[in-house]
Protein backbone atom coordinates (compact mmCIF):
# COMPACT_ATOMS: atom_id res chain seq x y z
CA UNK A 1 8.83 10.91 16.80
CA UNK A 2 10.94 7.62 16.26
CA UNK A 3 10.83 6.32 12.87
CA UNK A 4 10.53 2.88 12.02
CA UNK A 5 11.14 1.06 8.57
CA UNK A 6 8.97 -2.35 8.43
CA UNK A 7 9.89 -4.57 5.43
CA UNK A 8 7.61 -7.60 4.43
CA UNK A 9 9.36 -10.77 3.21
CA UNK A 10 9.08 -9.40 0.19
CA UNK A 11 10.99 -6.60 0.33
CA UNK A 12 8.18 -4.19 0.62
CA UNK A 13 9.25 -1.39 2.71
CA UNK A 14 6.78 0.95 4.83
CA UNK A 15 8.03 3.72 7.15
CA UNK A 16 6.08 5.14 9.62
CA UNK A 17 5.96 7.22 12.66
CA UNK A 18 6.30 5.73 16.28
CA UNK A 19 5.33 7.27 19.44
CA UNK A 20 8.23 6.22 22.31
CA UNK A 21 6.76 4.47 24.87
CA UNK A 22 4.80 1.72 22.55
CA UNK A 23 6.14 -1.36 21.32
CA UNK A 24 7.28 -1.96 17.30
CA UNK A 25 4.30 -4.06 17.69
CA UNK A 26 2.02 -2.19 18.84
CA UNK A 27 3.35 0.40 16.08
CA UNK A 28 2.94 -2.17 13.68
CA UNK A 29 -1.21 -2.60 14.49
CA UNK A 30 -1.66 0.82 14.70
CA UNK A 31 -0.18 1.57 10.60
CA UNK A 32 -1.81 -1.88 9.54
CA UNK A 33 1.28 -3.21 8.55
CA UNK A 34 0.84 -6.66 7.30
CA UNK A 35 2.93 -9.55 9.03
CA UNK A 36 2.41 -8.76 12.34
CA UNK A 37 -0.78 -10.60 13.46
CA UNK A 38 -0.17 -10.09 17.47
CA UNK A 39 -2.48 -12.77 18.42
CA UNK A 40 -1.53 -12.20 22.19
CA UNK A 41 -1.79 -8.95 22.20
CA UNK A 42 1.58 -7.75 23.18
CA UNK A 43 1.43 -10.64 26.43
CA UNK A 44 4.70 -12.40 24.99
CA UNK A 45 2.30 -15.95 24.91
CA UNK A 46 3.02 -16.96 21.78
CA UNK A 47 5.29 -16.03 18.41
CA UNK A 48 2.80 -13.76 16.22
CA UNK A 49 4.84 -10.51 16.08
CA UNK A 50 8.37 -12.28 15.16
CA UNK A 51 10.23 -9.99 13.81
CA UNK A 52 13.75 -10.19 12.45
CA UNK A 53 16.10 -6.64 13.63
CA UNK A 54 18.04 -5.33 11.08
CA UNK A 55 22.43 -5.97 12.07
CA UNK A 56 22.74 -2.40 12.79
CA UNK A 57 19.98 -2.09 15.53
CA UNK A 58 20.66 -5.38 16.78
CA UNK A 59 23.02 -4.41 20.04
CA UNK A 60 20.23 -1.44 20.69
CA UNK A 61 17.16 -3.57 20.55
CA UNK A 62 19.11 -6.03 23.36
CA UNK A 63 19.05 -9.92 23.88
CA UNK A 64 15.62 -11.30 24.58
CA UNK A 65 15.01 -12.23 27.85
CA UNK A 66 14.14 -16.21 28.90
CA UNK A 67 10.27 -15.83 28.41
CA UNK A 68 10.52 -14.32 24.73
CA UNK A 69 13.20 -16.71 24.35
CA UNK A 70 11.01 -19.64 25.06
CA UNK A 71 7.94 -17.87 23.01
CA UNK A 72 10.35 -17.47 19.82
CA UNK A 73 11.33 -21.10 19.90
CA UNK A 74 7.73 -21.20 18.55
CA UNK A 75 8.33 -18.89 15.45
CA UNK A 76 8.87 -19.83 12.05
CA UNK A 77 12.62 -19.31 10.82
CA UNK A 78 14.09 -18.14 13.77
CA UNK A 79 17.56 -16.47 13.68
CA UNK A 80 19.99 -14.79 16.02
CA UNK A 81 18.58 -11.42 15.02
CA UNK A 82 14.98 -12.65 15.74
CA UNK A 83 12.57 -10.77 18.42
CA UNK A 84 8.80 -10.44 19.13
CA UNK A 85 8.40 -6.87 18.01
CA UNK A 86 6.02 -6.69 21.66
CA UNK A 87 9.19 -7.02 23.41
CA UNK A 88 10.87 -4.13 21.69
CA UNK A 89 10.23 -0.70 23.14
CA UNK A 90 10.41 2.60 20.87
CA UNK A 91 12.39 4.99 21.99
CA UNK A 92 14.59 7.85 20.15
CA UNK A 93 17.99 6.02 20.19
CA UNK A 94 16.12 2.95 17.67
CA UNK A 95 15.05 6.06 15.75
CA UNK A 96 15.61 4.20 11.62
CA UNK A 97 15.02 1.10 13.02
CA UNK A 98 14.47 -1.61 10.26
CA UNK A 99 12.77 -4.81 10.85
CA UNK A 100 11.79 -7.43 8.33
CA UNK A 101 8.49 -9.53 9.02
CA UNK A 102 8.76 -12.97 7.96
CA UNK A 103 7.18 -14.87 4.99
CA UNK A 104 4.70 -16.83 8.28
CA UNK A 105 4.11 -16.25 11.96
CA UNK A 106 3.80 -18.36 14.19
């Protein structure tokens, strides 16, 4: 299994186990990991599952594409390494990946 580190705005860090295939958001509901509300439910309709991707996973988590583009333009804070974690795919090659939820989504 692909492990993923999930850090709160705090600093709080969680690691858990991912099953490839999901999304980091859908990994994120299933631990209960706070910050990741996921209103849409992984539809990429709106900005609840912003995530910022840690500089060294950034080139393996890709570019989003024009739709989560427009959907992050709705997110509080937004930064070049910002993503909605219902984009992201888990699969063994992100296995460490570290992503920091931010302080509101949204």
């Amino acid at each position: 299994m692909t492990k993923i580190v999930f850090i709160d705005y705090t600093g709080h860090e969680t690691e858990v186990e991912a099953t490839d295939g999901d999304s980091v958001m859908e990994t994120a509901l299933n631990n209960n990991i706070d910050g990741v509300v996921a209103e849409c439910g992984g539809a990429c309709a709106c900005a609840t599952c912003h995530v910022f991707v840690d500089d060294a996973f950034h080139t393996l988590t890709g570019e989003p594409d024009d739709m989560e583009d427009s959907m992050l333009d709705l997110a509080t804070d937004r930064t070049e390494r910002s993503r909605l974690s219902c984009q992201i795919q888990v699969r063994p090659e992100l296995d460490g990946l570290r992503v920091t939820t931010p302080k509101f989504q949204g």
